[in-house]
N, C-alpha and C. Protein backbone atom coordinates (compact mmCIF):
# COMPACT_ATOMS: atom_id res chain seq x y z
N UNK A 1 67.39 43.48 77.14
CA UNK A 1 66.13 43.40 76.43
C UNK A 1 66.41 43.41 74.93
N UNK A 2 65.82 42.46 74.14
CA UNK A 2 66.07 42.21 72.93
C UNK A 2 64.34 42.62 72.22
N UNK A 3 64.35 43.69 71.22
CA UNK A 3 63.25 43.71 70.17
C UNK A 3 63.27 43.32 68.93
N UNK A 4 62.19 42.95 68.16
CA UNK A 4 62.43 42.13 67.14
C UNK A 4 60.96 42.77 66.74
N UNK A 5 61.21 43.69 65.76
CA UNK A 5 60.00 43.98 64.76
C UNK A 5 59.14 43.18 64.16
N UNK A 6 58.07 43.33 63.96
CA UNK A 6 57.26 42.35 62.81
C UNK A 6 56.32 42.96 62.25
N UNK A 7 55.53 42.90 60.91
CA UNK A 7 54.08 43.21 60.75
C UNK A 7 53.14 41.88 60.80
N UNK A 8 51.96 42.53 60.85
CA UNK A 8 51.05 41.58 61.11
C UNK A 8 49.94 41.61 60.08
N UNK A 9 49.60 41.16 59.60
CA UNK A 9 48.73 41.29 58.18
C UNK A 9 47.28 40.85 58.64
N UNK A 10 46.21 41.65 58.80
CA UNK A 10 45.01 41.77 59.46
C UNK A 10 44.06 41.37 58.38
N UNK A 11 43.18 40.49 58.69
CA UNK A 11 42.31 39.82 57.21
C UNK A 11 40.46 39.72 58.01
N UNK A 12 39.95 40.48 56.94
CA UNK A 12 38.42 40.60 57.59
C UNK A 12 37.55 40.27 56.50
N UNK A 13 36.62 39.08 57.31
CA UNK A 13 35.68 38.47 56.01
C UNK A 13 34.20 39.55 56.35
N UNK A 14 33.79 39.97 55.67
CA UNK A 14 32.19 40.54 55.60
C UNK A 14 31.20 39.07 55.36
N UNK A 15 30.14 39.54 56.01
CA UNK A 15 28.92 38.77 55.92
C UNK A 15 27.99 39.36 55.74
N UNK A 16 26.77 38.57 55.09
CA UNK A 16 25.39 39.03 54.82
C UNK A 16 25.02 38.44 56.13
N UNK A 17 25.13 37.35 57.19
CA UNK A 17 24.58 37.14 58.25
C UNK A 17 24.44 38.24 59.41
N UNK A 18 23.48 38.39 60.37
CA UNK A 18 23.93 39.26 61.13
C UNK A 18 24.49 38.50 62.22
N UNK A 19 24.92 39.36 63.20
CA UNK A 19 26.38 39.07 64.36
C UNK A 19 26.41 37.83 65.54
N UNK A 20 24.53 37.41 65.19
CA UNK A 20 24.02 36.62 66.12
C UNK A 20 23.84 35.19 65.30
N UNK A 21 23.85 35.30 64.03
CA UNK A 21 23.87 34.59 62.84
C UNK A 21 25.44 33.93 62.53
N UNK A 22 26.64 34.82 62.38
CA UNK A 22 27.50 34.79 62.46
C UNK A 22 28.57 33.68 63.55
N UNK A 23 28.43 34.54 64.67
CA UNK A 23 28.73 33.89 66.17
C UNK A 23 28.34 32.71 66.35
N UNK A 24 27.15 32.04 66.00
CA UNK A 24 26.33 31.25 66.29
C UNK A 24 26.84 29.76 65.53
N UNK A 25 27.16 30.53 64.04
CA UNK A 25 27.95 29.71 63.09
C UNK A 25 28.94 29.04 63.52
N UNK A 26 30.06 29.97 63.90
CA UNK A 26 31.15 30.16 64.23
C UNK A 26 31.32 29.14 65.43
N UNK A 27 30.74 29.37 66.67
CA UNK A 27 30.30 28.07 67.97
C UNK A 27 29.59 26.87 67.30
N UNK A 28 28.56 27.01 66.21
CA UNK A 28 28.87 25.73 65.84
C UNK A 28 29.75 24.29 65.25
N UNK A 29 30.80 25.30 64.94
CA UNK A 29 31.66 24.74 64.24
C UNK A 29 33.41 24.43 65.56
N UNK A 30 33.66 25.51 66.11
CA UNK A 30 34.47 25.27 67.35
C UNK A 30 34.26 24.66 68.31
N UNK A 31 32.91 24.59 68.75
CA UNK A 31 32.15 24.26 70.16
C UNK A 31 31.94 25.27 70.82
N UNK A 32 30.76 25.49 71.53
CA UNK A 32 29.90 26.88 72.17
C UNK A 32 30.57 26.57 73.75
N UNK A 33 31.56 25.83 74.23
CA UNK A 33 31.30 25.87 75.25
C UNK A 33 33.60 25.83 75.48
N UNK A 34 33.59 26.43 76.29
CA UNK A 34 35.35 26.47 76.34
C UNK A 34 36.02 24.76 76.77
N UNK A 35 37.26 24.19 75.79
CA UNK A 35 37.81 22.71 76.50
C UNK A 35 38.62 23.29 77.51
N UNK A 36 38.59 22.34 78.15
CA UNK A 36 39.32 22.08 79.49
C UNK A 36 40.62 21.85 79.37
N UNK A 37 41.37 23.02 78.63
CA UNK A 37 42.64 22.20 77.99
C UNK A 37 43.77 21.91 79.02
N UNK A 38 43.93 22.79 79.86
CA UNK A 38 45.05 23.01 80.56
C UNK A 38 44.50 21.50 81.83
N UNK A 39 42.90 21.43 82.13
CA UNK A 39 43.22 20.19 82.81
C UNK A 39 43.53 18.71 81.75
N UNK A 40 42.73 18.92 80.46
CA UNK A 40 43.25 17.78 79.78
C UNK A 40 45.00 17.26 79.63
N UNK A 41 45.63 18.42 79.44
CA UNK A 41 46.90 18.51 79.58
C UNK A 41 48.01 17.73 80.64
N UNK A 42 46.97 18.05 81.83
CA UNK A 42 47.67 17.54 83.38
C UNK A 42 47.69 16.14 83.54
N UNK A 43 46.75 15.03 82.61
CA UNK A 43 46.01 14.17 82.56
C UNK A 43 47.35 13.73 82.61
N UNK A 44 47.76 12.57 83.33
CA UNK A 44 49.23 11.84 83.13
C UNK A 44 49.06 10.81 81.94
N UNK A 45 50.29 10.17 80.99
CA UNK A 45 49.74 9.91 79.87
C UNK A 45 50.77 10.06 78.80
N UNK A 46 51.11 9.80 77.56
CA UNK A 46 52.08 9.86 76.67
C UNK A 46 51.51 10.52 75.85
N UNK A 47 51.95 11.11 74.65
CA UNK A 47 51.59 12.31 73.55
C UNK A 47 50.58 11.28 72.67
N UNK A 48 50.74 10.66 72.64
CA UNK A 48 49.60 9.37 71.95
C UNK A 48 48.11 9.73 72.66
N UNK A 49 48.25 9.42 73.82
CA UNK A 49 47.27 9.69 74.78
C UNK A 49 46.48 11.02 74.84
N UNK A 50 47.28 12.07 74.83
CA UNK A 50 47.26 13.28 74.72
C UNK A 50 46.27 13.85 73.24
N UNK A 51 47.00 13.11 72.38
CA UNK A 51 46.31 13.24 71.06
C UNK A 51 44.92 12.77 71.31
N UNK A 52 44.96 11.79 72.11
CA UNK A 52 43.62 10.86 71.65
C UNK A 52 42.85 11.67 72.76
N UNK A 53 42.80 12.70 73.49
CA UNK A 53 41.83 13.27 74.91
C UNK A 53 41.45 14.69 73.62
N UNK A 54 42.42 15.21 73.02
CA UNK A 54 42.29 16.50 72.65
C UNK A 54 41.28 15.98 71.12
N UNK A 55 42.06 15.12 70.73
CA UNK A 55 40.83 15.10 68.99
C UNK A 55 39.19 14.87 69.34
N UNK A 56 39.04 14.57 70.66
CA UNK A 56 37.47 14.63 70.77
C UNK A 56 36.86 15.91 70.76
N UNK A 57 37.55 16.74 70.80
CA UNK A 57 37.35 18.14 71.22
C UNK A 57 36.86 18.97 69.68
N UNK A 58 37.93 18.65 68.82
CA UNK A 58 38.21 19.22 67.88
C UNK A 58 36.53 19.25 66.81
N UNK A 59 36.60 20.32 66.19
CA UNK A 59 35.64 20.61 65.91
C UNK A 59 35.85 20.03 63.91
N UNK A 60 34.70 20.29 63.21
CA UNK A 60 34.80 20.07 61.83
C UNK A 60 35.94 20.76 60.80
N UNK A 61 35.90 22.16 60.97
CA UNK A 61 36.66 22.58 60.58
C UNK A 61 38.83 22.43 61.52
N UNK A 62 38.42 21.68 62.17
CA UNK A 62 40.04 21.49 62.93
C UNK A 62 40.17 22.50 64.58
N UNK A 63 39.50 22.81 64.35
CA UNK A 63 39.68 24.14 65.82
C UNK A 63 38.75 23.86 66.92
N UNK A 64 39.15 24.24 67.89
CA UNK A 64 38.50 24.41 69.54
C UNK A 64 37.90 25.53 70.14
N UNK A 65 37.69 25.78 70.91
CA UNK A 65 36.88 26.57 71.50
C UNK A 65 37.87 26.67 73.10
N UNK A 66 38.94 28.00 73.07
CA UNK A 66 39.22 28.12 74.45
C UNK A 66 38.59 29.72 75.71
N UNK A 67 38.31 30.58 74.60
CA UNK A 67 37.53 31.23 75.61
C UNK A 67 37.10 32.17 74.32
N UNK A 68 35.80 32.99 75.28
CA UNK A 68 35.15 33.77 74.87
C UNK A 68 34.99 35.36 75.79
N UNK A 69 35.78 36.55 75.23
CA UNK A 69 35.84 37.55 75.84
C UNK A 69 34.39 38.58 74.74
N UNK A 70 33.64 38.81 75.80
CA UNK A 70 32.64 39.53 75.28
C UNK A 70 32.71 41.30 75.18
N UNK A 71 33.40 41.88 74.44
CA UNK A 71 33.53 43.62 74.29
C UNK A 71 32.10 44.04 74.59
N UNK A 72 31.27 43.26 73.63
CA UNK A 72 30.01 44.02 73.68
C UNK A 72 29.52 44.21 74.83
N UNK A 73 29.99 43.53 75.98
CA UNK A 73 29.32 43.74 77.86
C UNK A 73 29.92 45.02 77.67
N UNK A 74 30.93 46.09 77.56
CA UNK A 74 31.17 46.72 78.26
C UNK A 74 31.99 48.05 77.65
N UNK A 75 32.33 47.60 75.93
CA UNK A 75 32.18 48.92 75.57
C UNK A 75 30.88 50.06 75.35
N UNK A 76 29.87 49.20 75.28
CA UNK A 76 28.93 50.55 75.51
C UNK A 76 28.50 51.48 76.76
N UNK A 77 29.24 50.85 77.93
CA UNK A 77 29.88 52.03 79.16
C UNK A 77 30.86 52.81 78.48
N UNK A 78 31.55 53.02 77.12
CA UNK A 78 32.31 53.77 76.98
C UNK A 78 31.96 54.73 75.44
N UNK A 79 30.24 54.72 75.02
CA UNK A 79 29.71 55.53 74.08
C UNK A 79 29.99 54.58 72.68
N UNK A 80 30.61 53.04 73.06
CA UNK A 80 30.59 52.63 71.90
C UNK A 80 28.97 51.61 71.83
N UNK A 81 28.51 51.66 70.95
CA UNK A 81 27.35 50.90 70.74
C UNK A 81 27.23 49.72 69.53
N UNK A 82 28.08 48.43 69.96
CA UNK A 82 28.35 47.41 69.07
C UNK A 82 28.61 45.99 69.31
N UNK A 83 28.25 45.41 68.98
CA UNK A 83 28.60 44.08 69.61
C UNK A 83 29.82 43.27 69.24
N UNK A 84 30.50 43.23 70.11
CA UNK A 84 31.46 42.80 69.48
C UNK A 84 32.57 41.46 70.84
N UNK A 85 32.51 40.25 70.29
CA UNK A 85 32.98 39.57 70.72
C UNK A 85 34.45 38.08 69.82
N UNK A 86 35.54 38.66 70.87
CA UNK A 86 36.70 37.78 70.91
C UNK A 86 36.30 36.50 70.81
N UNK A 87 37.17 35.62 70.20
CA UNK A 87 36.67 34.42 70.34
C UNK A 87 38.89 33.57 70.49
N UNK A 88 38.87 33.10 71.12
CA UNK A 88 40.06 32.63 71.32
C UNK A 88 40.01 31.07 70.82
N UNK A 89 40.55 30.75 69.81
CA UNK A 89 40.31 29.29 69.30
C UNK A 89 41.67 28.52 68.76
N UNK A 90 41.47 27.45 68.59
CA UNK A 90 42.60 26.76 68.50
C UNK A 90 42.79 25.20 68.18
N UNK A 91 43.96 24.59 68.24
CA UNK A 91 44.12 23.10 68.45
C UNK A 91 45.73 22.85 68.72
N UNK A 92 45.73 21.98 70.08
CA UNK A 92 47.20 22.22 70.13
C UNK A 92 47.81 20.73 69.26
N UNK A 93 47.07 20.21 68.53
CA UNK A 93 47.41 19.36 67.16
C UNK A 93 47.86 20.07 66.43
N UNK A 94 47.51 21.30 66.25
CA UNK A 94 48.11 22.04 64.69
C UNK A 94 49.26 22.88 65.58
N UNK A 95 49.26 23.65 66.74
CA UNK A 95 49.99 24.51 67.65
C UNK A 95 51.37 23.39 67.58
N UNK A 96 51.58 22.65 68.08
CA UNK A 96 52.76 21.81 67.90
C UNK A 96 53.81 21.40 66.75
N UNK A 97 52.73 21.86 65.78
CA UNK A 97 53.80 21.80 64.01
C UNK A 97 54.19 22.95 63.89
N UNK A 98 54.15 24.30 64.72
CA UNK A 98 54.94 25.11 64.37
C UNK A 98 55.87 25.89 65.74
N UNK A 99 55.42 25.06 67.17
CA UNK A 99 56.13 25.69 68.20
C UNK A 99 57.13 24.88 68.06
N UNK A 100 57.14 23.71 67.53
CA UNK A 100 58.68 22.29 67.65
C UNK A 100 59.71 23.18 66.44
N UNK A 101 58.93 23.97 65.96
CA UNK A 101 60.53 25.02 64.94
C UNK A 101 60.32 26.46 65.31
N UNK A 102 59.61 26.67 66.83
CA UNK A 102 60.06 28.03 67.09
C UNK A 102 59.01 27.79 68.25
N UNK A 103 59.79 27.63 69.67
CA UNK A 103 58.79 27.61 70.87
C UNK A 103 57.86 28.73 71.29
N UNK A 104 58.37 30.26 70.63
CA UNK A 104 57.84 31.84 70.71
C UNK A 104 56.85 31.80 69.98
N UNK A 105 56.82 30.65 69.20
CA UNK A 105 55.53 30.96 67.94
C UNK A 105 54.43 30.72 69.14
N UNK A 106 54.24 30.20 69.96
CA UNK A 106 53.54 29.75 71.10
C UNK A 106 52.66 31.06 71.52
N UNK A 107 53.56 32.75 71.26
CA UNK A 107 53.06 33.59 71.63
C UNK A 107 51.55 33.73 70.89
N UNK A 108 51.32 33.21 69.39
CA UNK A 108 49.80 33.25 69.08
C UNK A 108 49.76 32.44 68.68
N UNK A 109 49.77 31.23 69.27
CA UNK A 109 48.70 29.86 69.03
C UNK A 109 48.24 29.72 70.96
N UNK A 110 47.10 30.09 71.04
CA UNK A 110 46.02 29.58 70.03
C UNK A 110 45.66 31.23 69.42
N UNK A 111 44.76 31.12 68.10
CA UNK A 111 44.81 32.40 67.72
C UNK A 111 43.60 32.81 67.58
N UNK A 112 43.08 34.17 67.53
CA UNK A 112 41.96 34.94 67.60
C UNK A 112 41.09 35.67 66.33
N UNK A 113 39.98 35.75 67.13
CA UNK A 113 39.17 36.33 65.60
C UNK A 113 38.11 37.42 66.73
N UNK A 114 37.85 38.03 65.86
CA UNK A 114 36.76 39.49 66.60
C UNK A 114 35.76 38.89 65.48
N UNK A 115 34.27 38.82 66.50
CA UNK A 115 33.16 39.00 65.18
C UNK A 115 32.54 40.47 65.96
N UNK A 116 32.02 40.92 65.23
CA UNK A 116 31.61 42.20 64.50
C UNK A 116 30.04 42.69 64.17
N UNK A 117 29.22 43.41 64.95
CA UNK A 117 27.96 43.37 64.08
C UNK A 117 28.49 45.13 63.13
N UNK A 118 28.31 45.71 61.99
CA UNK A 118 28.10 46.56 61.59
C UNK A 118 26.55 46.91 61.15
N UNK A 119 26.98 48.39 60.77
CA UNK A 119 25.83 49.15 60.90
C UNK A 119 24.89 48.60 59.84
N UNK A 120 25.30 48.20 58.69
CA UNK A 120 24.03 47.75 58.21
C UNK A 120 23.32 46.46 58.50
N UNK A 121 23.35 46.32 59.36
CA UNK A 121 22.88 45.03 60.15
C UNK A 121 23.53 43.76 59.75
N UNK A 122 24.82 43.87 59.31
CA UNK A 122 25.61 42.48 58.86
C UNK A 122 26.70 42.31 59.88
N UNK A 123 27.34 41.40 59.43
CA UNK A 123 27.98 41.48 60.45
C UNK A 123 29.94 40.98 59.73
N UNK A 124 30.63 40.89 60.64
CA UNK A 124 32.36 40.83 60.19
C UNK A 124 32.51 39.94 60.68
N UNK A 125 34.43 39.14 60.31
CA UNK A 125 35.03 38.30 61.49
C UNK A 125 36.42 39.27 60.94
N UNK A 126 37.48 39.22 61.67
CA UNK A 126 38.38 39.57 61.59
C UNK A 126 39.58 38.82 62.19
N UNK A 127 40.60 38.32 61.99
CA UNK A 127 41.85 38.39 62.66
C UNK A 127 43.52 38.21 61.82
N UNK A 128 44.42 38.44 62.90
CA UNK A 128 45.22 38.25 62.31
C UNK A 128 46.35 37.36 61.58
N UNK A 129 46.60 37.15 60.98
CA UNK A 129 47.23 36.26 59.61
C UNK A 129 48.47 35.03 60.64
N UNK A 130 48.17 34.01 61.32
CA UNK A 130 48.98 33.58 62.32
C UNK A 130 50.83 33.63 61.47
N UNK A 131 50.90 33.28 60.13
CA UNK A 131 52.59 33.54 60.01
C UNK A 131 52.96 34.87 59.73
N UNK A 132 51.81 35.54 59.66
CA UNK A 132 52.55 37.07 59.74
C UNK A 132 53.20 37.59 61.38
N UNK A 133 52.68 36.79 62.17
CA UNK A 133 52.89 37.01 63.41
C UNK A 133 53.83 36.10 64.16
N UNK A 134 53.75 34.98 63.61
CA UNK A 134 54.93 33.95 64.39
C UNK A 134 56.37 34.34 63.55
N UNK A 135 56.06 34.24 62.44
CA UNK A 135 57.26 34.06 61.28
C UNK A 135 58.55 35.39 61.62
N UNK A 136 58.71 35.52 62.40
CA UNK A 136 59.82 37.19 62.55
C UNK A 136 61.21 37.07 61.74
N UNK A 137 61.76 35.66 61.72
CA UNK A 137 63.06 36.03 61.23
C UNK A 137 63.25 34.24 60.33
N UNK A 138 63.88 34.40 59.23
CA UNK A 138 63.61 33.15 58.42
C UNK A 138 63.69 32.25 59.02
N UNK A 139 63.14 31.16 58.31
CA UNK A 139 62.52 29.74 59.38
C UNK A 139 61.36 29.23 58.77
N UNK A 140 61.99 28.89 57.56
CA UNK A 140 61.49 27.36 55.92
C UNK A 140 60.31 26.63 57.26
N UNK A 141 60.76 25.84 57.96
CA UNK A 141 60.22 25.24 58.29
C UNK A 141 58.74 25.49 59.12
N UNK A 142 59.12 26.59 59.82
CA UNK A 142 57.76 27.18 60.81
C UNK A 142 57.12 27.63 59.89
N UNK A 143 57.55 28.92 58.73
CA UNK A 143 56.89 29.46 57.70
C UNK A 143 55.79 28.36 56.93
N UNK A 144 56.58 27.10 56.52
CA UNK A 144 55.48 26.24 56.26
C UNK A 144 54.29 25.43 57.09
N UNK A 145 54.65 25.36 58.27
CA UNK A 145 53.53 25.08 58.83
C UNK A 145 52.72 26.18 59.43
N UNK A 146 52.79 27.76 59.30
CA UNK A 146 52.03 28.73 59.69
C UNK A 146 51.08 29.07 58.56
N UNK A 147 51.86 28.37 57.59
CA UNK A 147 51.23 28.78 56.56
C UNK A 147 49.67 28.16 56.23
N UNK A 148 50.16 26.48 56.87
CA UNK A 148 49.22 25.46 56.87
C UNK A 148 47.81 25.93 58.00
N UNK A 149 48.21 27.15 58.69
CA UNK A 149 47.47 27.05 59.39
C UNK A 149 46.78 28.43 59.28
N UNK A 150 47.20 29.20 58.47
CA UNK A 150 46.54 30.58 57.58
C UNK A 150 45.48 29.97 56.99
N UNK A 151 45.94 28.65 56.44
CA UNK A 151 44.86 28.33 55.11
C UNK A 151 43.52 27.80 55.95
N UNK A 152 43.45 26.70 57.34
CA UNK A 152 42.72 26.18 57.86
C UNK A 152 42.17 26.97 58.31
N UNK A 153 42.38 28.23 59.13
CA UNK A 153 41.97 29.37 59.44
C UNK A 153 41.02 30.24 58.58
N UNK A 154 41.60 30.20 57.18
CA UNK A 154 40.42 31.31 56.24
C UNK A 154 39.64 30.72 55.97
N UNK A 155 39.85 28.75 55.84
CA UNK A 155 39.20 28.08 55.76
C UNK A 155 37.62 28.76 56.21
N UNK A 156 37.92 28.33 57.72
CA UNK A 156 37.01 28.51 58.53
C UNK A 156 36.26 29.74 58.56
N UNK A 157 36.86 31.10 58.79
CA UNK A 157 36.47 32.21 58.52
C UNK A 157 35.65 31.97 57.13
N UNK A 158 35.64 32.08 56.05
CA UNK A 158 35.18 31.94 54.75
C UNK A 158 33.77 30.40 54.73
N UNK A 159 33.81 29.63 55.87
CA UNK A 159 32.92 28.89 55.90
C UNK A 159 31.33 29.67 56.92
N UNK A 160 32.11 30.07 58.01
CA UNK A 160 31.22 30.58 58.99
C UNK A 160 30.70 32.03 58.27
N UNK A 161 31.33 32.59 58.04
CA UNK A 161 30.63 33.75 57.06
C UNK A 161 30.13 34.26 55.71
N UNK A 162 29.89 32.90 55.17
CA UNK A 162 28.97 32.43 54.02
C UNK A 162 28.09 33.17 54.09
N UNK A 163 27.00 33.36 53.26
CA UNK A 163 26.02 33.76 53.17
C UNK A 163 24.83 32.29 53.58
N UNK A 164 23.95 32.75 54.23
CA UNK A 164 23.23 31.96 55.03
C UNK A 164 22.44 30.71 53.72
């Protein structure tokens, strides 16, 4: 067994929207509904092909929509009272410029965001920084395309949680 330390650099946008405002944004811009990636994938076909099934998918800001884990069902069986839902998003257009210089980077693409309602009726997004998490040991090349994909990422975060 081999370990390999890392930090992960955690980045949270605040909003004046609230969480239903937020979310709502957020699916408009990914798609509200999960792609079919793993059957698009199976589709027999050349990487040309491949490209051309997945860019229909792709949303304005560059990202997809692969699942949606809802906290808010079921931490308040546990005294928490908040809404709070995962959103798993992605594009394996951008996922491929940095697993072809490190196949492990694979471990977070596609990558995640928590939205958030807080108490003063606004609401958060949160996640974590994708080259703080792929990048473990030097590697020019992955570093620059994680990087490319930090920026498309806050992009997005910083679009969906605008002020309305």
């Amino acid at each position: 067994m081999t370990e390999i330390g890392f930090t992960g650099v955690r980045v949270r946008y605040d909003s004046t929207k609230s969480y239903d405002e937020l979310l709502a944004a957020l699916l408009a811009d990914i798609g509200e509904q999960p792609v079919p990636i793993n059957e698009i994938g199976a589709i027999d076909g050349d990487w040309h092909s491949y490209q051309e099934r997945v860019e229909k998918y792709v949303g304005p800001s560059g990202f997809m929509l692969f699942a949606l884990l809802d906290h808010g069902g079921w931490i308040p069986k546990a005294g928490i009272e908040r809404k709070a839902m995962r959103a798993i998003l992605g594009n394996p257009l951008i996922a491929i410029t940095m697993i072809r210089h490190d196949v492990t980077a694979a471990l977070f693409a596609p990558v995640e965001l928590l939205v958030l309602d807080e108490p003063d009726g606004h609401s958060s997004l949160t996640y974590v920084k994708p080259s703080s998490l792929m990048v473990v040991e030097p590697n020019a090349p992955l570093l620059s395309a994680a990087q490319v994909l930090d920026a498309k990422l806050a992009a997005l975060a910083a679009k969906v949680s605008a002020p309305k």
